[in-house]
Protein backbone atom coordinates (compact mmCIF):
# COMPACT_ATOMS: atom_id res chain seq x y z
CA UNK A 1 10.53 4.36 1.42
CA UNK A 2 10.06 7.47 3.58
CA UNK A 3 7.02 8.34 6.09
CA UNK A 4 5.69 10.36 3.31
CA UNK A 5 5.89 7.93 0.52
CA UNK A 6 4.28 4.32 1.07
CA UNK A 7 4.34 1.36 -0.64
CA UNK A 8 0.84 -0.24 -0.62
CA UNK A 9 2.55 -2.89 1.57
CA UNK A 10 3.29 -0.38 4.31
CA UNK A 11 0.08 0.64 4.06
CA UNK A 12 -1.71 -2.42 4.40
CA UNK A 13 0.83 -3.18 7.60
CA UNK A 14 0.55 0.29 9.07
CA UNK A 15 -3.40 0.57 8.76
CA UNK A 16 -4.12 -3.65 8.94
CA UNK A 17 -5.79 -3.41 5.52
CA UNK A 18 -5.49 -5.89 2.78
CA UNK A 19 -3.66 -5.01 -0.27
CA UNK A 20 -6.77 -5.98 -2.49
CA UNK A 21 -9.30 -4.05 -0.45
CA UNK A 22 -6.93 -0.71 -0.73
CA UNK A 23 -6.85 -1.27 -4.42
CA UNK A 24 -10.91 -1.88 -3.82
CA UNK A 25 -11.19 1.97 -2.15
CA UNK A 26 -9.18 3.30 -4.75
CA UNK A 27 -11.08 1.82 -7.53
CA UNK A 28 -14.76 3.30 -5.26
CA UNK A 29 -13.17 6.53 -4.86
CA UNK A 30 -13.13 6.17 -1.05
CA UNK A 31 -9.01 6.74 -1.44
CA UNK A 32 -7.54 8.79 -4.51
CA UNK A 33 -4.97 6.96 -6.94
CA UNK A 34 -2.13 7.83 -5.52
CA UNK A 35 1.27 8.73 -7.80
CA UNK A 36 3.60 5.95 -9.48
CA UNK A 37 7.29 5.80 -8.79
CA UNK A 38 9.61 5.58 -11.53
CA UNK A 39 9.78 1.79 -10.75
CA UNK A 40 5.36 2.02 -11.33
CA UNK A 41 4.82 1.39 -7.83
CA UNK A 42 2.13 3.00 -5.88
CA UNK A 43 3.50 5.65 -3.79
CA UNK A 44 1.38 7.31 -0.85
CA UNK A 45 1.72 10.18 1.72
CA UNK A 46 0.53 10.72 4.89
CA UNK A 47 -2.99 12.19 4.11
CA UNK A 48 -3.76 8.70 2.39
CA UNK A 49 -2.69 6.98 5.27
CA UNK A 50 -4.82 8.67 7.49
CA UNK A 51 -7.65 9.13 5.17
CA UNK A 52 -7.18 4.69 4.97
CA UNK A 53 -7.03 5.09 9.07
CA UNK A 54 -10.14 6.91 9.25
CA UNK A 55 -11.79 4.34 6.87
CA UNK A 56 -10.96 1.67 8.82
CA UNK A 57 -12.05 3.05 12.10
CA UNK A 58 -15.15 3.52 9.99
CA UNK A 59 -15.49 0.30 8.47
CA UNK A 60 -14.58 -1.31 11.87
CA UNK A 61 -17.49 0.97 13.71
CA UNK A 62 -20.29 -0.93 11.01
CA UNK A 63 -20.32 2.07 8.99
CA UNK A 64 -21.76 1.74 5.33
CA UNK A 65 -19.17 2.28 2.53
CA UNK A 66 -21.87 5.28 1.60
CA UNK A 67 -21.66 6.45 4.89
CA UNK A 68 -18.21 6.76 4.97
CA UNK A 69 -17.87 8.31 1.85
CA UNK A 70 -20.78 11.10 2.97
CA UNK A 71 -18.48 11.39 5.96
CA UNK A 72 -15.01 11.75 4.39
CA UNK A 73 -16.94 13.95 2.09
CA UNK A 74 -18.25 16.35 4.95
CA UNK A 75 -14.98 15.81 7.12
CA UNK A 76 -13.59 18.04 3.99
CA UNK A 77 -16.12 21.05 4.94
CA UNK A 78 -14.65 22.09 8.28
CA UNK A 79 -16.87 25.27 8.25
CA UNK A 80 -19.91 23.36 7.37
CA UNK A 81 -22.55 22.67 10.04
CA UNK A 82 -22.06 19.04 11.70
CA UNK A 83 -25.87 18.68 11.16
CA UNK A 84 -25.27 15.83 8.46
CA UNK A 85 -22.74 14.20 10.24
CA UNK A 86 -25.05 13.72 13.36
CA UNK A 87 -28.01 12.40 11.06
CA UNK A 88 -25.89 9.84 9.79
CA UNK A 89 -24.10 9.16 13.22
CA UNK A 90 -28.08 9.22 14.34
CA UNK A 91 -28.81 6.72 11.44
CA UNK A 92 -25.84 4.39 12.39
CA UNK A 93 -27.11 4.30 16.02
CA UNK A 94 -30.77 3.08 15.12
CA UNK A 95 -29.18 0.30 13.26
CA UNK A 96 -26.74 -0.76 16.01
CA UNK A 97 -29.39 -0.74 18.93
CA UNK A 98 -31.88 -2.77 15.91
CA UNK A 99 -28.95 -5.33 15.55
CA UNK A 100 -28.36 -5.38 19.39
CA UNK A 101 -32.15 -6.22 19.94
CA UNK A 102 -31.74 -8.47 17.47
CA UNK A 103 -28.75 -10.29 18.54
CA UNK A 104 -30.34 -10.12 22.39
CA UNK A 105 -33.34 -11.99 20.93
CA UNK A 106 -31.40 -14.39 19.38
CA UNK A 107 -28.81 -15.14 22.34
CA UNK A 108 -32.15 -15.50 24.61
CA UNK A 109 -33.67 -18.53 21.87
CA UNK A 110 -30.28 -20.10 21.52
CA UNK A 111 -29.97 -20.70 25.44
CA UNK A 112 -33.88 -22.22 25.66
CA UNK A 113 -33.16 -24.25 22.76
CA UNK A 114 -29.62 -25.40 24.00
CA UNK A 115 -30.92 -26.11 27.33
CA UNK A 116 -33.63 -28.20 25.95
CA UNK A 117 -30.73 -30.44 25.05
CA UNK A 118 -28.79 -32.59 27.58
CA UNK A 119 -25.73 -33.29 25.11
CA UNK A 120 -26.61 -36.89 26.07
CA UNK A 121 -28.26 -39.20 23.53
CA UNK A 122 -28.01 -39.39 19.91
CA UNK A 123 -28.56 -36.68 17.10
CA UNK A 124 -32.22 -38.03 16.56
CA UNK A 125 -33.48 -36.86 19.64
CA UNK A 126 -31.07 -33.31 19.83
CA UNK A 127 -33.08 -30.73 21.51
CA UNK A 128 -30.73 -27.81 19.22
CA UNK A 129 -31.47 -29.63 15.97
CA UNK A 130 -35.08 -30.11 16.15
CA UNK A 131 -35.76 -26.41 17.24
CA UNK A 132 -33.59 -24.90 14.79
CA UNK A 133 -34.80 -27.26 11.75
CA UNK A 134 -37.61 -26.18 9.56
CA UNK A 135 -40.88 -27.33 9.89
């Protein structure tokens, strides 16, 4: 097929997407239905493969499938303010530094509790399992 008409296979190689999570998008409206070919295969163009692109990058970022939707949506609006776009960028941020915090917290318990264990011994007296087991 030609650059402007893709199979869903070169789509999933060209944008590292499964075939079952474009049909996904298509079925959320996050990508349009794109024509059949007189053999009933999906056929896309280039703004589908970039709109899939854009998702990804997206998607790969931690953004929400709502918040790529409000984005796509926006990205449309190219004379609109970018007020929106920077409260959900703004949105997105607070989450990420929450999860780093998080994740900091976490990395900071798992190194007391793994060097409360000497690897030596037997499972019964494993520093890692008693901290981590429930009371």
């Amino acid at each position: 097929m030609s650059a402007t008409h893709l199979k869903i296979g070169d789509l999933s190689r060209q944008t590292n997407t499964k075939v079952v999570t474009i049909r996904y998008y298509e079925k959320i409206g996050l990508l349009a239905s794109p024509h059949r070919t007189a053999g009933n295969y999906r056929a896309y163009d280039e703004a589908a493969l970039g709109r899939l692109r854009f998702i990804r990058r997206c998607r790969d970022l931690g953004f929400t499938l709502e918040q790529i939707r409000d984005l796509l949506d926006l990205s449309s609006e190219v004379e609109r303010p970018c007020a929106e776009v920077d409260g959900i960028a703004s949105t997105h941020l607070a989450e990420v530094e929450r999860k780093i915090s998080d994740l900091q917290a976490l990395a900071k318990r798992l190194r007391r509790i793994s060097s409360s264990c000497s690897g030596k011994g037997t499972i019964s007296d494993c520093g890692v399992i008693d901290a981590i087991s429930p009371d």
